[in-house]
C-alpha atoms as a PDB file:
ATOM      1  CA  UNK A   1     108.491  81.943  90.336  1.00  0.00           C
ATOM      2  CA  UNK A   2     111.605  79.779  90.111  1.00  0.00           C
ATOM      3  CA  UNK A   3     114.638  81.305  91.564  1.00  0.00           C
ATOM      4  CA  UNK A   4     116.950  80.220  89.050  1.00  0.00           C
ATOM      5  CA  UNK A   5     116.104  82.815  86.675  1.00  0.00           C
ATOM      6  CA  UNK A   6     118.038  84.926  88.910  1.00  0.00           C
ATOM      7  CA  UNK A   7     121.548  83.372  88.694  1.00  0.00           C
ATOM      8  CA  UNK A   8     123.896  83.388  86.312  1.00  0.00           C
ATOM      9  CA  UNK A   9     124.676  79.270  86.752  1.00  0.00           C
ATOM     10  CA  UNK A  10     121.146  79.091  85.829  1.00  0.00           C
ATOM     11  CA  UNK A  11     120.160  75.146  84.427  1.00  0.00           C
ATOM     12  CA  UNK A  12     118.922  76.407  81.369  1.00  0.00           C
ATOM     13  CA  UNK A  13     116.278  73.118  81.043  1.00  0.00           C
ATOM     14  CA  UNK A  14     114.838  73.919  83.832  1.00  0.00           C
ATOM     15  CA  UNK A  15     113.560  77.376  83.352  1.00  0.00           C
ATOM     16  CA  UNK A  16     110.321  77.483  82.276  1.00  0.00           C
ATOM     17  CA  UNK A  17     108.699  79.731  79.358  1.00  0.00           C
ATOM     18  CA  UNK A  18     106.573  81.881  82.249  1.00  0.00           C
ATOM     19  CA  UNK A  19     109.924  81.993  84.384  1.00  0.00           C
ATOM     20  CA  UNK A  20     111.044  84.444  81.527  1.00  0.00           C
ATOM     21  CA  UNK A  21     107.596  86.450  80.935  1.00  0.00           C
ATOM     22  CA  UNK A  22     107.708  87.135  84.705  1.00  0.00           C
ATOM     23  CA  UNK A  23     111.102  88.366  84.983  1.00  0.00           C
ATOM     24  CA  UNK A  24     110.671  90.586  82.195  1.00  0.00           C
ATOM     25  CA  UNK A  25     107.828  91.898  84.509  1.00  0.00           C
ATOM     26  CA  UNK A  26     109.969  92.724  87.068  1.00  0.00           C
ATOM     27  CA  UNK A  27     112.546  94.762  84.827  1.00  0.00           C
ATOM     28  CA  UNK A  28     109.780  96.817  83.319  1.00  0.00           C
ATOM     29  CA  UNK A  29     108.111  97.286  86.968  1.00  0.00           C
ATOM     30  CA  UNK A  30     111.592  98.536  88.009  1.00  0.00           C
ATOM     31  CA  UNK A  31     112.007 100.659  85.057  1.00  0.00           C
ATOM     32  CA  UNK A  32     108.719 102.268  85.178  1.00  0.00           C
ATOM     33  CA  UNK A  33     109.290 102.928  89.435  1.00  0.00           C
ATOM     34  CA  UNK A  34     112.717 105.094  88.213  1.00  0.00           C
ATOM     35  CA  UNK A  35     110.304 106.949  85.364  1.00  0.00           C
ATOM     36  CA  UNK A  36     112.156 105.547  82.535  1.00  0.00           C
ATOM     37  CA  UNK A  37     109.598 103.647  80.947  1.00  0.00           C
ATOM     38  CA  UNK A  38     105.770 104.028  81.027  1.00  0.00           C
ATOM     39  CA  UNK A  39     103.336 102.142  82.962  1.00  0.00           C
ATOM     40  CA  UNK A  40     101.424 100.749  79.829  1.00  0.00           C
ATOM     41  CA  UNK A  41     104.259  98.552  78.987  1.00  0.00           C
ATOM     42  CA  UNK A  42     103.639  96.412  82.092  1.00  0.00           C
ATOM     43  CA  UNK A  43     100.490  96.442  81.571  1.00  0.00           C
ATOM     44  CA  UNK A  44     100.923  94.967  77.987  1.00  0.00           C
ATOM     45  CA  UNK A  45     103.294  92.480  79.134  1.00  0.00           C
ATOM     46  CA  UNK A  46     100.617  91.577  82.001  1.00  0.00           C
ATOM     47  CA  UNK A  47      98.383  90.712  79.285  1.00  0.00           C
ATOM     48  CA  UNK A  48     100.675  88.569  77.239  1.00  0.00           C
ATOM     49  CA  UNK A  49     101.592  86.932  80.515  1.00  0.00           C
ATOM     50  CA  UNK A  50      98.249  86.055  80.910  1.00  0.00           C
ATOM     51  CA  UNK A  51      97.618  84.812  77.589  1.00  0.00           C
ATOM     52  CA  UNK A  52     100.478  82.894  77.868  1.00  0.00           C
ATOM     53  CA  UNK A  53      99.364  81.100  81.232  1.00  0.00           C
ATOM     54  CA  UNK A  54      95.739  80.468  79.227  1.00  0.00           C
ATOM     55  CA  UNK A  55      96.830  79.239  76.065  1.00  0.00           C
ATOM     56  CA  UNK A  56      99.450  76.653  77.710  1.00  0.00           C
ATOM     57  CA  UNK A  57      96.516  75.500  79.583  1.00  0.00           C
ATOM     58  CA  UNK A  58      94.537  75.083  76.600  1.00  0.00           C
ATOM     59  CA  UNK A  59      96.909  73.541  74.626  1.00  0.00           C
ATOM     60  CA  UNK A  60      99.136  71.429  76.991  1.00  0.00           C
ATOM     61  CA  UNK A  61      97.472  71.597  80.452  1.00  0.00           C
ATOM     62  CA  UNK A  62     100.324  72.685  81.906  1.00  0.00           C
ATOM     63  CA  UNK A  63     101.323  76.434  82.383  1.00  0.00           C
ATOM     64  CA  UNK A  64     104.808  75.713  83.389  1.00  0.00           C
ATOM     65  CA  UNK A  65     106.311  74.545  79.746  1.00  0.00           C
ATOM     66  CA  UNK A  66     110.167  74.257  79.930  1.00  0.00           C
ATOM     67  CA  UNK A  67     111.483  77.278  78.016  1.00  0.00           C
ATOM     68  CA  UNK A  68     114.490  75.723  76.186  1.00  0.00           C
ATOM     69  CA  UNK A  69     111.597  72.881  74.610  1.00  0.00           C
ATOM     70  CA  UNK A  70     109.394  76.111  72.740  1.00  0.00           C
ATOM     71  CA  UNK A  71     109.650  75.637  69.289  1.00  0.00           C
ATOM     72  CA  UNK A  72     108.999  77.942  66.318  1.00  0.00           C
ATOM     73  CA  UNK A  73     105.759  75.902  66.147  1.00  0.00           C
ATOM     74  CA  UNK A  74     104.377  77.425  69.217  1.00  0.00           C
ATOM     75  CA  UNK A  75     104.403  81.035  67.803  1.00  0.00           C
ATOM     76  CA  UNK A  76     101.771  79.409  65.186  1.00  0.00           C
ATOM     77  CA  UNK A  77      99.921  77.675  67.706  1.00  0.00           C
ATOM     78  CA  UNK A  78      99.780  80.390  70.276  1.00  0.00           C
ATOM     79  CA  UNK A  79      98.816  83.018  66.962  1.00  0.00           C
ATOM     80  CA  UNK A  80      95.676  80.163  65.747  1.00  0.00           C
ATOM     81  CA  UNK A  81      94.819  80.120  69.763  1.00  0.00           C
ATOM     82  CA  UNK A  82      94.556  83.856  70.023  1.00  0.00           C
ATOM     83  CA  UNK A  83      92.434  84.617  66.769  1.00  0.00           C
ATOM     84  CA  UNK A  84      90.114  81.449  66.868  1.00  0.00           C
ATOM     85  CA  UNK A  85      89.538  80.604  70.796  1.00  0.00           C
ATOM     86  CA  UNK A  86      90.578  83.931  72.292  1.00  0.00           C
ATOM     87  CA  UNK A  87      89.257  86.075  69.482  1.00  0.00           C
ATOM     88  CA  UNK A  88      91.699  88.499  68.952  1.00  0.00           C
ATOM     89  CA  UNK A  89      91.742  90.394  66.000  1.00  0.00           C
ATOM     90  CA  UNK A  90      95.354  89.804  64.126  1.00  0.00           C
ATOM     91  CA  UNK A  91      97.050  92.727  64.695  1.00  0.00           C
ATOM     92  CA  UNK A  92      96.231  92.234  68.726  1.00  0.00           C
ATOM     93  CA  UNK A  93      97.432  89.082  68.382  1.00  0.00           C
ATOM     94  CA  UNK A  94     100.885  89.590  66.654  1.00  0.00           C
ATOM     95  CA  UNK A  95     101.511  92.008  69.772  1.00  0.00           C
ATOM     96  CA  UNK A  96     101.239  89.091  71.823  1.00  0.00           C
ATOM     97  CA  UNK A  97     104.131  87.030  69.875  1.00  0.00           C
ATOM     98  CA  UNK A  98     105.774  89.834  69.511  1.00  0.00           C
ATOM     99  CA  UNK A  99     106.103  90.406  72.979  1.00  0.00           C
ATOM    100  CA  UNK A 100     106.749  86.354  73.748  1.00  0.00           C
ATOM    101  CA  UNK A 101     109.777  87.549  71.631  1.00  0.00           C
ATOM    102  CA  UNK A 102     111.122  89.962  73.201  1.00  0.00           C
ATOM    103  CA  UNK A 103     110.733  87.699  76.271  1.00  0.00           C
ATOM    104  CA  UNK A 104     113.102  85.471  74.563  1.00  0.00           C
ATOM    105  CA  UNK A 105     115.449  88.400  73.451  1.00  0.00           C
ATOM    106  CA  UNK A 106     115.842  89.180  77.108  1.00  0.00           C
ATOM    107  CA  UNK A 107     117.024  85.795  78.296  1.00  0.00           C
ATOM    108  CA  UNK A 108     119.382  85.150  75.313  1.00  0.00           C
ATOM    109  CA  UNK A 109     121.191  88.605  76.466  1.00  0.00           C
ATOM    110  CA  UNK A 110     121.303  87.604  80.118  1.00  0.00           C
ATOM    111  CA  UNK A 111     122.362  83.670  79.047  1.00  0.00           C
ATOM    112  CA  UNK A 112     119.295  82.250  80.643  1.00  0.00           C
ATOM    113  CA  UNK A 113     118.745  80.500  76.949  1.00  0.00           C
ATOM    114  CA  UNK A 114     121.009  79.837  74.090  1.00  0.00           C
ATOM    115  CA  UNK A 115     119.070  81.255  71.227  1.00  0.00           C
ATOM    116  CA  UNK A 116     115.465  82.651  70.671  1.00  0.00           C
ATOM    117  CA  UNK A 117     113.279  79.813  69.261  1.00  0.00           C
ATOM    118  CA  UNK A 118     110.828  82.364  68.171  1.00  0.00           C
ATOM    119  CA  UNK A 119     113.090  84.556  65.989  1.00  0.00           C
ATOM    120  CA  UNK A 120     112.441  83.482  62.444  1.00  0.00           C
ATOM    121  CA  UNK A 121     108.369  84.040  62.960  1.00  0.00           C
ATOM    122  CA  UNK A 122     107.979  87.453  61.034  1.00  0.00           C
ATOM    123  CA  UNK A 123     105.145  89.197  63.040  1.00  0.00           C
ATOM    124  CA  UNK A 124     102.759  90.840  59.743  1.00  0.00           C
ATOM    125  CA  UNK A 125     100.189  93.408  60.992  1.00  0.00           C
ATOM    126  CA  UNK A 126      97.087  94.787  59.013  1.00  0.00           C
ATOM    127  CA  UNK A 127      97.426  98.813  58.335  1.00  0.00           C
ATOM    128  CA  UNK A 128      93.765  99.722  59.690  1.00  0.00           C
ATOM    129  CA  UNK A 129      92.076 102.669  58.032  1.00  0.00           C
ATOM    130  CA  UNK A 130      91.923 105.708  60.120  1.00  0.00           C
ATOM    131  CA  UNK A 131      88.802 106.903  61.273  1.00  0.00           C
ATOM    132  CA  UNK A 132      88.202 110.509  61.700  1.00  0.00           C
ATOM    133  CA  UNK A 133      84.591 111.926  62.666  1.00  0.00           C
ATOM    134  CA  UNK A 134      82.355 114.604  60.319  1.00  0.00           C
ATOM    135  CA  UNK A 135      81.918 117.635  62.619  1.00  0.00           C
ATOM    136  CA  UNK A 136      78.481 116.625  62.376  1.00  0.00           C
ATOM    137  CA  UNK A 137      79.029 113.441  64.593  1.00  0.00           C
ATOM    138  CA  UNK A 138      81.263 115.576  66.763  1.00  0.00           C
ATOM    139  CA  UNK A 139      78.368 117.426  67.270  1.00  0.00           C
ATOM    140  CA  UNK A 140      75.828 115.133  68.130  1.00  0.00           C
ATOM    141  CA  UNK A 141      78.523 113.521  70.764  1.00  0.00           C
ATOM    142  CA  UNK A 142      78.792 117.157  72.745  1.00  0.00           C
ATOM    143  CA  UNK A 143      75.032 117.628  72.659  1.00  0.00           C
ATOM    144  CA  UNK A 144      73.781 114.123  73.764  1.00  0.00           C
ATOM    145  CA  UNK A 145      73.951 114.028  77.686  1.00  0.00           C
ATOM    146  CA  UNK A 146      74.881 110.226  78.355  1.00  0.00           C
ATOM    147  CA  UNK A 147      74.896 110.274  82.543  1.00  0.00           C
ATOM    148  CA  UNK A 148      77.927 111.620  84.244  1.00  0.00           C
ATOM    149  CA  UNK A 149      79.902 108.212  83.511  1.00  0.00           C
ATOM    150  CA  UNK A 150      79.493 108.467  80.396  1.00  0.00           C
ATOM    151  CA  UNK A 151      79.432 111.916  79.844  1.00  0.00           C
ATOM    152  CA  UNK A 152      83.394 111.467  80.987  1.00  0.00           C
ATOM    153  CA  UNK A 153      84.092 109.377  78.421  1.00  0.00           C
ATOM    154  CA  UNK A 154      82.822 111.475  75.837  1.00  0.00           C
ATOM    155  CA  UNK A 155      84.135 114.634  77.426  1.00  0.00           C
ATOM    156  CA  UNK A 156      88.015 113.021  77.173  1.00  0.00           C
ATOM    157  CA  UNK A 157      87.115 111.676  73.876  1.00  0.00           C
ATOM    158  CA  UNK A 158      86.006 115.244  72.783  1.00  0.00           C
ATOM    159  CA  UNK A 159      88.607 116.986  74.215  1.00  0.00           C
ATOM    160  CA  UNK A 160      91.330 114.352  72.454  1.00  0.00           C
ATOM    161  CA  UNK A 161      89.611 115.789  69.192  1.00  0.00           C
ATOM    162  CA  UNK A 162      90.181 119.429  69.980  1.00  0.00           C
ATOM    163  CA  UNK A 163      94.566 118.697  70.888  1.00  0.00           C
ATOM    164  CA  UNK A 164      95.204 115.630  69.374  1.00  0.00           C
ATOM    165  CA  UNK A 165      96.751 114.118  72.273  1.00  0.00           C
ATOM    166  CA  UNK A 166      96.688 110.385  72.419  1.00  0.00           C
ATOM    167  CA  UNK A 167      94.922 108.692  75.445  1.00  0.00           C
ATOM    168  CA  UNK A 168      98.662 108.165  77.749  1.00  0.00           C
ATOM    169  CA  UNK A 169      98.884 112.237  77.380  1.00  0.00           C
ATOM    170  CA  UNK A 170      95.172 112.903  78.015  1.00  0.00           C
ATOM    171  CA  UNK A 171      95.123 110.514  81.223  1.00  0.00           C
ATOM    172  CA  UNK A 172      98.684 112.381  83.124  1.00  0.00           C
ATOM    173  CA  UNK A 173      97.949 115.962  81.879  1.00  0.00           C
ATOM    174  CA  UNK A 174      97.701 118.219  85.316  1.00  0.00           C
ATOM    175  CA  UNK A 175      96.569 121.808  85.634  1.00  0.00           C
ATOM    176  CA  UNK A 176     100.049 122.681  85.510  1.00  0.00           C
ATOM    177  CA  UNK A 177     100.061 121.890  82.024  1.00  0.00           C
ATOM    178  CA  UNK A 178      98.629 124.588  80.934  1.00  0.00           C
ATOM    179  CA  UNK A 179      99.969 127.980  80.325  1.00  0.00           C
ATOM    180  CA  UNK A 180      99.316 131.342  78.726  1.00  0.00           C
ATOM    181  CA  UNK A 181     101.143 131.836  75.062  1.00  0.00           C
ATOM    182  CA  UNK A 182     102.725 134.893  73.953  1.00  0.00           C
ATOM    183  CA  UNK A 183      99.393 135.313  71.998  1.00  0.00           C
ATOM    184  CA  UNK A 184      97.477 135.995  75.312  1.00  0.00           C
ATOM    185  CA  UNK A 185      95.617 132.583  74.665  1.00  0.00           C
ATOM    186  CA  UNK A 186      95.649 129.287  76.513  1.00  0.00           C
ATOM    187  CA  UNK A 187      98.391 126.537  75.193  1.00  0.00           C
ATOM    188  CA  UNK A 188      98.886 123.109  76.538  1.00  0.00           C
ATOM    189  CA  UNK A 189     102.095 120.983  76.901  1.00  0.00           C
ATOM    190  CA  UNK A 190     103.600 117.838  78.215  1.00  0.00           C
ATOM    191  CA  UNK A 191     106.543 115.289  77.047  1.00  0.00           C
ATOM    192  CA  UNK A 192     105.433 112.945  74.451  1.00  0.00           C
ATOM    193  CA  UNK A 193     104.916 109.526  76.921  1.00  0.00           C
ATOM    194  CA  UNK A 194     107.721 107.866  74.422  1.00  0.00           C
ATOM    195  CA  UNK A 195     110.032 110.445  75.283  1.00  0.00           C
ATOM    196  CA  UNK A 196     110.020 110.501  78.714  1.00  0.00           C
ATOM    197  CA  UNK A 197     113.538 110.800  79.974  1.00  0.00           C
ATOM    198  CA  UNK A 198     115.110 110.120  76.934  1.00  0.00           C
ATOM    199  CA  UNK A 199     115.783 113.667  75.961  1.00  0.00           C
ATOM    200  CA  UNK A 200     112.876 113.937  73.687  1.00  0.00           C
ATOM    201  CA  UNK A 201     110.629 116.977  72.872  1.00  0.00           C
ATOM    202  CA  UNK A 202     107.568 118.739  74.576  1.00  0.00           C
ATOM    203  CA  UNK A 203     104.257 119.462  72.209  1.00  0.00           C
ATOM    204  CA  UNK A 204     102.351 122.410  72.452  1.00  0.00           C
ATOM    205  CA  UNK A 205      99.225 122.858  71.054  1.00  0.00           C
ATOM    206  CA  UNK A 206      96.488 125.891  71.364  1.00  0.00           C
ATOM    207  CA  UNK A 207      93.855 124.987  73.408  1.00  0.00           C
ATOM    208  CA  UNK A 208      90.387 125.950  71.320  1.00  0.00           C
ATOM    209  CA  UNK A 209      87.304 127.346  73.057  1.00  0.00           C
ATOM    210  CA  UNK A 210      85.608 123.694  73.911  1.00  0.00           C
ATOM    211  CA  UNK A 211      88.323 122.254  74.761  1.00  0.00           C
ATOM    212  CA  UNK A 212      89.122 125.245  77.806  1.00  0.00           C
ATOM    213  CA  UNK A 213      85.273 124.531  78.542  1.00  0.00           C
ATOM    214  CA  UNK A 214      85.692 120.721  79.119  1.00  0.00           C
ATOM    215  CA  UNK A 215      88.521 121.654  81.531  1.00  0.00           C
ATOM    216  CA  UNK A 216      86.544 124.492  83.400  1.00  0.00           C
ATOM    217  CA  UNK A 217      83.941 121.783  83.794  1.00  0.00           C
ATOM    218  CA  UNK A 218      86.081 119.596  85.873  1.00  0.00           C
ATOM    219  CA  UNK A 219      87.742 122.458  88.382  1.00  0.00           C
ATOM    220  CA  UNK A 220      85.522 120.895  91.048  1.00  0.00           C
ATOM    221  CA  UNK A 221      85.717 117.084  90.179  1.00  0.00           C
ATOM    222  CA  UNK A 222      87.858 114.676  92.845  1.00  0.00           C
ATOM    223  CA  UNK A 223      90.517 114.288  90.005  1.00  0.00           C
ATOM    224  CA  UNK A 224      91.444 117.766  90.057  1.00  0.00           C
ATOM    225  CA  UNK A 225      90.805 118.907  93.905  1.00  0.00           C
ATOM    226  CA  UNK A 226      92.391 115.676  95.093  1.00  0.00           C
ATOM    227  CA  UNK A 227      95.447 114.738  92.495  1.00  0.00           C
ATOM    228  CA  UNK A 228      95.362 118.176  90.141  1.00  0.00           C
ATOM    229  CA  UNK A 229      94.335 116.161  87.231  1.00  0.00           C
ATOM    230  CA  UNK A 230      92.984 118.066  84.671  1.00  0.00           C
ATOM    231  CA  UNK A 231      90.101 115.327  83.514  1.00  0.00           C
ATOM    232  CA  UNK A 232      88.942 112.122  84.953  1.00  0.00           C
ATOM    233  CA  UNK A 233      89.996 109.270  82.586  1.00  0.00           C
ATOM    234  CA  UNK A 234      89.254 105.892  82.999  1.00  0.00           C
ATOM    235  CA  UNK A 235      91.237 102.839  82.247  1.00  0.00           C
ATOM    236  CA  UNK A 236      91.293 102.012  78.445  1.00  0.00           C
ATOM    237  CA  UNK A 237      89.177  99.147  78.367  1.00  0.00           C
ATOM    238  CA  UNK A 238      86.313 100.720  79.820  1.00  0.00           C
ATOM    239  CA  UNK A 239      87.096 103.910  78.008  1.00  0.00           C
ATOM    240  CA  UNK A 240      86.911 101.726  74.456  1.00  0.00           C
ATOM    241  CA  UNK A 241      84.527  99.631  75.225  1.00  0.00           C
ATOM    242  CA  UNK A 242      81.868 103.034  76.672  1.00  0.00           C
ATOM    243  CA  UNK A 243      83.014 105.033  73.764  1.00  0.00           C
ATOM    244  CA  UNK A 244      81.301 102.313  71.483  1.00  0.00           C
ATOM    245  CA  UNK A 245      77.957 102.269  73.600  1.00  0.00           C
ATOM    246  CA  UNK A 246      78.385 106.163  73.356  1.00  0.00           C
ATOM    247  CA  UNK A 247      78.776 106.081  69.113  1.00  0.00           C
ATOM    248  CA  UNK A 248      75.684 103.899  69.564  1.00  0.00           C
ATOM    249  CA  UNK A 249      73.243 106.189  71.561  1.00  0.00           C
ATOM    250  CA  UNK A 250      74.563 109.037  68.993  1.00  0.00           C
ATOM    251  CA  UNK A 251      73.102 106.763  66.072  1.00  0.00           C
ATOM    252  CA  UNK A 252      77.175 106.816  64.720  1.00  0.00           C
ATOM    253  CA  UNK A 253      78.447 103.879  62.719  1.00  0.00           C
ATOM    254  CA  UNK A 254      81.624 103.840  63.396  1.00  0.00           C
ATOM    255  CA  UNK A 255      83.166 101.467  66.031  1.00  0.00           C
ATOM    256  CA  UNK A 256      84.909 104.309  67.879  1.00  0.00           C
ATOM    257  CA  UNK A 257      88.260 103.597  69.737  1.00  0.00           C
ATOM    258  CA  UNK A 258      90.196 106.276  71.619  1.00  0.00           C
ATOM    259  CA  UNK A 259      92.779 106.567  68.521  1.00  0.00           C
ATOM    260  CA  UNK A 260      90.094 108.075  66.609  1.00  0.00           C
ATOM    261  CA  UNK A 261      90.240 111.170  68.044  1.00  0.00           C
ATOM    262  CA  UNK A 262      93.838 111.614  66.897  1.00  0.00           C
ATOM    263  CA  UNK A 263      92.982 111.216  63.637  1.00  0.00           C
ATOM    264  CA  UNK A 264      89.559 113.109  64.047  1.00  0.00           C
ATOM    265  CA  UNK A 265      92.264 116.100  65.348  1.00  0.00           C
ATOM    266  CA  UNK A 266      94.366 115.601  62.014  1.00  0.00           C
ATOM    267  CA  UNK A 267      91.788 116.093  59.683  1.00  0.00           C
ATOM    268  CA  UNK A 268      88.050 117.170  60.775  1.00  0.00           C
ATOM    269  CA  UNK A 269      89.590 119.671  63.541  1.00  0.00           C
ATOM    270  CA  UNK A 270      92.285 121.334  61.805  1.00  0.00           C
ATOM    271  CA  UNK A 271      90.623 121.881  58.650  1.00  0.00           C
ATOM    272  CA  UNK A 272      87.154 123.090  60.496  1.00  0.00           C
ATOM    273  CA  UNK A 273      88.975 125.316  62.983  1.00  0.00           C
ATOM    274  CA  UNK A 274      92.049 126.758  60.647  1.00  0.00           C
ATOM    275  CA  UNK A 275      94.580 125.140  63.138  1.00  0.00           C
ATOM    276  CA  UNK A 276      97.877 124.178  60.193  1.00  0.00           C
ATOM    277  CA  UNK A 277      99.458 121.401  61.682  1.00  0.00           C
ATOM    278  CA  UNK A 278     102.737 123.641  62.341  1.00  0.00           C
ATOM    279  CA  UNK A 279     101.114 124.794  64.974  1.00  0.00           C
ATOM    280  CA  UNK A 280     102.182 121.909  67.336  1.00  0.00           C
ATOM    281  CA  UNK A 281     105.474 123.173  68.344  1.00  0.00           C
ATOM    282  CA  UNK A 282     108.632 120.540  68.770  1.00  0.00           C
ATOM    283  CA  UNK A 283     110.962 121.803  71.057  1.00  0.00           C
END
């Protein structure tokens, strides 16, 4: 990486567009370090790094493109490069620009560029319908035995269903989450991950009968004896792209992502299990 992008005498020419994407890096790496921001936002702007890096390749053969020379243009390039050649689906791809954006947002505020080429490109995303599984299909997922990979997978995805806590929450609850209610039963709890040291709330929700089973299952898994965790989650590629070969074996048609267990909570759960959506507690 250039040096330049750290002083303030900077020649704004010769930055270059990945000079930028990379610093931003570095302020989100030191952010997440002090706990103020979560570690999924590098990882996101990892990946637009990197299709940055690919597409400049592809389109110029050069990765090191002088910043200040982007035009509005290469939002519209990069967006055709993504959904054609990369084969992202649109709203992945928006992400990506929207991202490159914010990249530019950052150096206009700390004067490494005059203005943000990219500004006027209005990033449009595609509402996706919510998926939400029939208690039959939740059924067939706890009684298939997949192999113990597998088997993890579902038993996060299943246990997601039963709280309705989103993949971030499910992946950084510890035992010590979990605590006895003034109605004698289980209760879990944790910071929402967007909230994190920004004075936001704690849910609770009631832990139902599977979902205390799924945890008893792991009290003598590495993840809890060695780090407390309270279930082994894997990263959310491989959890996406196992949960699919999982919906297969089950003989389930829909393409199942880890979201879908939120909405599977919201609906199927709640209505099945007479949990009223008051119960999560804000606090």
């Amino acid at each position: 990486m250039k040096a330049a992008v750290y002083f303030e005498h900077v020649d704004i020419v010769t930055v270059a567009l990945l000079d930028l994407s990379f610093e931003i890096l570095l302020y989100y790496l030191r952010r997440a370090v002090a706990g103020t921001c979560a570690f999924s936002t590098i990882r996101r702007h990892c990946a637009t790094h990197e299709k940055i890096q690919a597409f400049n390749w592809y389109r110029f053969k050069d990765a090191d493109l002088p910043a200040a020379g982007i035009k509005i243009k290469y939002a519209k390039e990069i967006y055709e490069y993504l959904t054609i050649v990369d084969v992202c689906d649109n709203n992945a791809a928006m992400k990506h620009i929207k991202l490159i954006k914010q990249v530019y947002d950052r150096a206009v505020e700390n004067g490494y560029q005059l203005i943000n080429p990219l500004h006027k490109f209005k990033c449009t995303y595609i509402e996706p319908e919510p998926a939400a599984l029939e208690m039959e299909d939740i059924l067939k997922l706890i009684n298939t035995d997949f192999g113990d990979s597998l088997n993890e997978k579902r038993d996060a995805f299943i246990f997601s269903c039963f709280t309705g806590y989103a993949y971030e929450e499910v992946r950084r609850f510890t035992y010590d989450d979990i605590y006895t209610g003034l109605d004698g039963k289980k209760w879990l709890r944790i910071a929402r991950t967007k909230t994190i040291n920004t004075g936001g709330f704690t849910e609770r929700v009631p832990l139902l009968p599977i979902a205390v089973d799924i945890i008893e299952r792991y009290k003598s898994h590495p993840c809890r004896l060695v780090s407390n965790k309270l279930l082994p989650v894997a990263s959310n590629q491989a959890y996406n792209s196992d949960l699919k070969i999982i919906a297969r074996t089950c003989g389930i048609s829909l393409d199942l992502t880890t979201h879908d267990a939120r909405h599977t909570f919201a609906t199927t759960i709640t209505l099945e299990n007479d949990v009223p959506l008051s119960t999560v507690v804000r606090c």
